[in-house]
N, C-alpha and C. Protein backbone atom coordinates (compact mmCIF):
# COMPACT_ATOMS: atom_id res chain seq x y z
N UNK A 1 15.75 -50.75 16.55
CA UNK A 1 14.99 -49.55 16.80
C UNK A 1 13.59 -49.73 16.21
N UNK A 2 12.82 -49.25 17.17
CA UNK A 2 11.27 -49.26 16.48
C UNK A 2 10.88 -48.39 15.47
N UNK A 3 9.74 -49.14 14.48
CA UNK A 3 9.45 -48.38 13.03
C UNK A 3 8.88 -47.27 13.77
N UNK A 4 8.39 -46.79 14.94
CA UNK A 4 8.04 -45.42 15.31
C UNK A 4 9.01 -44.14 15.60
N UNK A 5 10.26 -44.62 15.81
CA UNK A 5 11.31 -44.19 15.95
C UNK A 5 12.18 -43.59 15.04
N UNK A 6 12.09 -44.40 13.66
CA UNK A 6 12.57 -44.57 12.78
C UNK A 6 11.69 -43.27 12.28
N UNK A 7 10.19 -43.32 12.15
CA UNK A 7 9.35 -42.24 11.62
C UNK A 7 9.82 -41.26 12.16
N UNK A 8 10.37 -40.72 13.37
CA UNK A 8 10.12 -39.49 14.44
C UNK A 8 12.04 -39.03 13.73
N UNK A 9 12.80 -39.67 13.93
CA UNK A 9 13.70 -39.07 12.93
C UNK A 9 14.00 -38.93 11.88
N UNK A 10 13.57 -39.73 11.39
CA UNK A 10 13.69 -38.81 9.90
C UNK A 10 12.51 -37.75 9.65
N UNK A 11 11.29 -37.68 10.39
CA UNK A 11 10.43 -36.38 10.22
C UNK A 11 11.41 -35.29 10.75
N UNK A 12 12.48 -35.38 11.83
CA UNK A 12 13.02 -34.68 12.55
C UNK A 12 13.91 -33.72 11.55
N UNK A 13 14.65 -35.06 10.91
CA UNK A 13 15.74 -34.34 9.98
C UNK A 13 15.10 -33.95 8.90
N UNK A 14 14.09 -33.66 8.08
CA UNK A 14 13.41 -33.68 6.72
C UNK A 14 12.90 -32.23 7.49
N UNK A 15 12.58 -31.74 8.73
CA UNK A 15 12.12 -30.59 9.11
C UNK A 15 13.72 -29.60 9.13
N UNK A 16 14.39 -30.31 9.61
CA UNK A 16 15.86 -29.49 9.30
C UNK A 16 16.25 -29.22 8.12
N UNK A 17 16.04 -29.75 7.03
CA UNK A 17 16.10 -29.66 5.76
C UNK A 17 15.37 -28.60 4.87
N UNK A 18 13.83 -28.65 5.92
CA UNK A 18 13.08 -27.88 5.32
C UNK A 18 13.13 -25.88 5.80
N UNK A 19 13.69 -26.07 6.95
CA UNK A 19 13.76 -24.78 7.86
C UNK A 19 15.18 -24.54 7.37
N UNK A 20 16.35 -25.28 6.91
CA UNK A 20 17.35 -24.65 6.15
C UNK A 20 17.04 -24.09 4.92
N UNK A 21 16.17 -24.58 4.25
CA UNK A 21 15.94 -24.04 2.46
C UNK A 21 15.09 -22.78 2.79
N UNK A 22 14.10 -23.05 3.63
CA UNK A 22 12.66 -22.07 3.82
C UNK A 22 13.51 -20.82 4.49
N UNK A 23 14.92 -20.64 5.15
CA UNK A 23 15.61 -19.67 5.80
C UNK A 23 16.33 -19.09 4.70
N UNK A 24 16.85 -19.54 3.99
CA UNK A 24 17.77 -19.00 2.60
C UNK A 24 16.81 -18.47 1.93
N UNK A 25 15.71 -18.68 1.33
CA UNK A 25 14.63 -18.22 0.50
C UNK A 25 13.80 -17.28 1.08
N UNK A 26 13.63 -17.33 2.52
CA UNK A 26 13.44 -15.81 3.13
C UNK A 26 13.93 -14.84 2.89
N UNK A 27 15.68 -15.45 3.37
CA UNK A 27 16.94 -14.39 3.26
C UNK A 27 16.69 -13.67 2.13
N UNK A 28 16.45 -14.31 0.94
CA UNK A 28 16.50 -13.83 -0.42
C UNK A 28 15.64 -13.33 -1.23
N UNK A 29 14.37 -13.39 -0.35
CA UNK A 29 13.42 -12.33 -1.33
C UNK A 29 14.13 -10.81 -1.21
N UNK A 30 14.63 -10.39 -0.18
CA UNK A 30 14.68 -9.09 -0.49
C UNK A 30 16.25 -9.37 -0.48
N UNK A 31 16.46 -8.23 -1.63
CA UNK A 31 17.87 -8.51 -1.76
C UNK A 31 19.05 -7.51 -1.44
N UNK A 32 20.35 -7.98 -1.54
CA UNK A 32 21.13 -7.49 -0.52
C UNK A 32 21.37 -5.79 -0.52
N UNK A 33 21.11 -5.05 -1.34
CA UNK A 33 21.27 -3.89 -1.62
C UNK A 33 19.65 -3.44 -1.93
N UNK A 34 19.06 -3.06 -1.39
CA UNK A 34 17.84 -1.80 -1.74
C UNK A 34 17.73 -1.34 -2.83
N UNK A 35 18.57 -0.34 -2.79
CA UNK A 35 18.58 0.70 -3.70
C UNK A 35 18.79 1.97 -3.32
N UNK A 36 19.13 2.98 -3.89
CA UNK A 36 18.58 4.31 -3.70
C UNK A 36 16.77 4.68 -3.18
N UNK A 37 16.82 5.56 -2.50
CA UNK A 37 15.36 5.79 -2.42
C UNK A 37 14.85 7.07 -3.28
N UNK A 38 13.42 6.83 -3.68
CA UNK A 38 12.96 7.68 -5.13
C UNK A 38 13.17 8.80 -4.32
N UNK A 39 13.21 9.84 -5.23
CA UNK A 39 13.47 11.54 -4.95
C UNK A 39 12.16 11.85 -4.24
N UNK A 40 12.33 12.58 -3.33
CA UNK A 40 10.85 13.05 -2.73
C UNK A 40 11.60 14.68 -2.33
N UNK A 41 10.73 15.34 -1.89
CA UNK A 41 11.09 16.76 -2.08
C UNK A 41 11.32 16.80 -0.84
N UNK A 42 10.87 16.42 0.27
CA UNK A 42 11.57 16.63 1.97
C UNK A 42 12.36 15.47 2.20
N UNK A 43 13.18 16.42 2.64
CA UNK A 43 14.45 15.50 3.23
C UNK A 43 14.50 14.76 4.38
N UNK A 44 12.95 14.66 5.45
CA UNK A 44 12.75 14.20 6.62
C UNK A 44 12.00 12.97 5.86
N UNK A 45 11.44 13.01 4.66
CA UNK A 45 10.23 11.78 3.95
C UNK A 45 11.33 11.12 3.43
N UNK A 46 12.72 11.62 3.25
CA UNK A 46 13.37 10.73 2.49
C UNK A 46 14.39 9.72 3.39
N UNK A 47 14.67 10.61 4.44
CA UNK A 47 15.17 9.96 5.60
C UNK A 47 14.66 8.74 6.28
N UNK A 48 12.97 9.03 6.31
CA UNK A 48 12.39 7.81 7.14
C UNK A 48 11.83 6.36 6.13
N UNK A 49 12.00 7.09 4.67
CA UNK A 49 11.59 5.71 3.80
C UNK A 49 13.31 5.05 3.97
N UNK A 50 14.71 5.72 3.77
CA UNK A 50 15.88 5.05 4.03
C UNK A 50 15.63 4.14 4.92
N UNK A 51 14.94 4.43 5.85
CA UNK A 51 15.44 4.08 6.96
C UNK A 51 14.29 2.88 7.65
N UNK A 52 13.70 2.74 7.12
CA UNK A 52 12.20 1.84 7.07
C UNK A 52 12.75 0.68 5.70
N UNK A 53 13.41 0.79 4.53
CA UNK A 53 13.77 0.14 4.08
C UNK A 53 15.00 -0.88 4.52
N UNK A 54 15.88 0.07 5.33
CA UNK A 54 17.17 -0.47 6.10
C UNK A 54 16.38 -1.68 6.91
N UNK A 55 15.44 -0.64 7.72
CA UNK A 55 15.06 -2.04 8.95
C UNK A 55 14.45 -3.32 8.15
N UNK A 56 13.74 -3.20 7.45
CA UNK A 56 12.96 -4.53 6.35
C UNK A 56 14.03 -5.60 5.91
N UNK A 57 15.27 -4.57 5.17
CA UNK A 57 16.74 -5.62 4.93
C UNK A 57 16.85 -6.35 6.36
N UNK A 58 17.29 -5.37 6.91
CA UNK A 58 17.62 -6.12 8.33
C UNK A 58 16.62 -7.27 9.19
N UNK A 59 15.56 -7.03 9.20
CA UNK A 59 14.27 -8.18 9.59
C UNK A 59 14.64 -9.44 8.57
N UNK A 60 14.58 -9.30 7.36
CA UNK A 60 14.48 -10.39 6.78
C UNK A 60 15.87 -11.18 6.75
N UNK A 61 17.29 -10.41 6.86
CA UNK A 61 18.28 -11.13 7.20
C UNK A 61 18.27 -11.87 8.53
N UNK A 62 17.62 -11.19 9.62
CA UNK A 62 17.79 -12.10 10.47
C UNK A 62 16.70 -13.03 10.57
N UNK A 63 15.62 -12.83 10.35
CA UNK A 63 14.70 -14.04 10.12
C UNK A 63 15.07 -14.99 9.42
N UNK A 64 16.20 -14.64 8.24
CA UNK A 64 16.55 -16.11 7.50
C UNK A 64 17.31 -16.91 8.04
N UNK A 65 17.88 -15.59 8.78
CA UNK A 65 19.75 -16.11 9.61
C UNK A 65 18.84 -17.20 10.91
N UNK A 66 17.66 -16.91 11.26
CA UNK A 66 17.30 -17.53 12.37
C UNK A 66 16.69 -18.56 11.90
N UNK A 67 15.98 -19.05 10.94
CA UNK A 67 15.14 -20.19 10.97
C UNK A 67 16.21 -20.93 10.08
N UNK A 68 17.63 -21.02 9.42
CA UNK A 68 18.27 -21.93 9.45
C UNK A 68 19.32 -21.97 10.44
N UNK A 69 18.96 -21.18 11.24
CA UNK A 69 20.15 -21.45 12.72
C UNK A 69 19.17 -22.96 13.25
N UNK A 70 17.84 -22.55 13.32
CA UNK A 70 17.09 -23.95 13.87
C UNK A 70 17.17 -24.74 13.22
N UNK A 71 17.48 -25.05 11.50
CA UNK A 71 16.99 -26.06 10.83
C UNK A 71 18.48 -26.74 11.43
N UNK A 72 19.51 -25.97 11.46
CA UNK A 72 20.98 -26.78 12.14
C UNK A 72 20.62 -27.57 13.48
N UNK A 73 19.66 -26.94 14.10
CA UNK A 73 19.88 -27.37 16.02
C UNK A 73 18.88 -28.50 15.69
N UNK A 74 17.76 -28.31 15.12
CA UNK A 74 17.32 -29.83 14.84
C UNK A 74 18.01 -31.09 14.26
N UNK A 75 19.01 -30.22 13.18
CA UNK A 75 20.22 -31.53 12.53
C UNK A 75 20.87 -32.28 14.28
N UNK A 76 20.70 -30.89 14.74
CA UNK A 76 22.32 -31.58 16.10
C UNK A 76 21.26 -32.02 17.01
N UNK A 77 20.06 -32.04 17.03
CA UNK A 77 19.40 -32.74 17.89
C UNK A 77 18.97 -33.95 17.48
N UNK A 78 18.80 -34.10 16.23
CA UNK A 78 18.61 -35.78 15.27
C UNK A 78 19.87 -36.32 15.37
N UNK A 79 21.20 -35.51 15.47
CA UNK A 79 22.27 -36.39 15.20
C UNK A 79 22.16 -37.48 16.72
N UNK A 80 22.08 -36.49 17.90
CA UNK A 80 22.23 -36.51 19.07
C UNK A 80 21.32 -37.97 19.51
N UNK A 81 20.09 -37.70 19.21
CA UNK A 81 18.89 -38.48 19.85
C UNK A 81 19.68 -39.80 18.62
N UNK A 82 20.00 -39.77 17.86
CA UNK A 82 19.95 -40.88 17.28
C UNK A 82 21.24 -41.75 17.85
N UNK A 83 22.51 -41.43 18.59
CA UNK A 83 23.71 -41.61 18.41
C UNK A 83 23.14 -42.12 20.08
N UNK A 84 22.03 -41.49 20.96
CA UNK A 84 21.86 -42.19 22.09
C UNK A 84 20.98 -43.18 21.93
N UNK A 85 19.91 -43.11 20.92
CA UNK A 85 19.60 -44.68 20.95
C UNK A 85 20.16 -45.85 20.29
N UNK A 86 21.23 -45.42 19.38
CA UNK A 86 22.04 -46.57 19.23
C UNK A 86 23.09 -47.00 20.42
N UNK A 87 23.26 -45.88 21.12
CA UNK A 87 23.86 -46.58 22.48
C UNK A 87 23.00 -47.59 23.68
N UNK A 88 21.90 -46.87 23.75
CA UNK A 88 21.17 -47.69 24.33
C UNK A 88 20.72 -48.94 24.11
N UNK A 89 20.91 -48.93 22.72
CA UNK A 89 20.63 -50.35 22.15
C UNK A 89 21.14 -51.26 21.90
N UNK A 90 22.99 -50.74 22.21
CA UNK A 90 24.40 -51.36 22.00
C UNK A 90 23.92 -52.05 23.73
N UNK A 91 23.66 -51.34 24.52
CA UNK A 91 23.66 -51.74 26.54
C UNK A 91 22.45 -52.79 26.20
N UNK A 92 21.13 -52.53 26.04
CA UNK A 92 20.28 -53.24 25.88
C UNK A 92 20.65 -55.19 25.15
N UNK A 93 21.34 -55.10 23.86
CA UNK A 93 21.67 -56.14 23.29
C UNK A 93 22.81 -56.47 24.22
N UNK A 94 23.50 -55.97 24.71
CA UNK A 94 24.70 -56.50 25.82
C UNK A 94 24.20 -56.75 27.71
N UNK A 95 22.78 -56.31 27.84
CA UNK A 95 22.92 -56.30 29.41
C UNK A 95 22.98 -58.21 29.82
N UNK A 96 22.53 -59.25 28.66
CA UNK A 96 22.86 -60.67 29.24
C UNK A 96 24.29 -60.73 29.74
N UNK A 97 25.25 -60.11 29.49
CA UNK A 97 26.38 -59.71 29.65
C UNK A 97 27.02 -58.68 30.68
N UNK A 98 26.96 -58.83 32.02
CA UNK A 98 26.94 -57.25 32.40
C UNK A 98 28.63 -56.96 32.11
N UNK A 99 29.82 -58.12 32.50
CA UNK A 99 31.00 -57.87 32.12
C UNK A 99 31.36 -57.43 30.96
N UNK A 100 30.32 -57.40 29.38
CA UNK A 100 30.61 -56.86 28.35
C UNK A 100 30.50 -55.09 28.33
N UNK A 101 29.47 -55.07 29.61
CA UNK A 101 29.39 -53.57 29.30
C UNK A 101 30.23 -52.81 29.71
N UNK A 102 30.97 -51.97 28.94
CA UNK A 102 32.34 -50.52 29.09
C UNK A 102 31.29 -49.41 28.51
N UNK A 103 31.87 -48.73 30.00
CA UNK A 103 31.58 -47.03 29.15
C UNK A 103 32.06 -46.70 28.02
N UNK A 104 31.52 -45.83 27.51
CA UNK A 104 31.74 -45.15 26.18
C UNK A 104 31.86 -44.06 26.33
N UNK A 105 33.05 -43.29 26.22
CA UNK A 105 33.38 -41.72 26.63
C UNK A 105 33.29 -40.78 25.23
């Protein structure tokens, strides 16, 4: 395999690595419980800070939940790209051979 190749996956996987940690540390600035919300004297001001805080939990869970869902699909796309150019390279070192070559299921 070429040293350019070699660069392009492991930048691949080191970005999966990085979009898994950078997704957990999203997840976790805000944390899993709020709180109570401070006393305010209307019950419509207290309703919409609940409820503006709810959605913020909720944004940042799924923003974390999402950028290590990608840091995974880049793992399964490094695993992938890598597992076909070692096949290709298994056919390539074998095509002087065409009777050596068997599919690989």
């Amino acid at each position: 395999m070429s040293k350019e190749i070699e660069v392009v996956f492991a930048d691949v996987l080191k970005t999966s690595e990085i979009f898994k940690d950078a997704g957990k540390a999203y997840a976790d600035i805000v944390p899993g419980k709020i709180g109570a919300v401070p006393e305010v004297t209307e019950g419509s001001l207290e309703d919409a800070i609940s409820s503006v805080l709810n959605a913020i939990e909720v944004m940042y869970d799924a923003l974390g939940f999402s950028m290590q869902a990608h840091g995974e699909k880049l793992k399964y796309v490094h695993d992938n790209y890598r597992r076909a150019e070692k096949d290709v390279q298994g056919l390539l070192d074998r095509i002087d051979d065409p009777d050596g070559i068997q599919p690989t299921f």
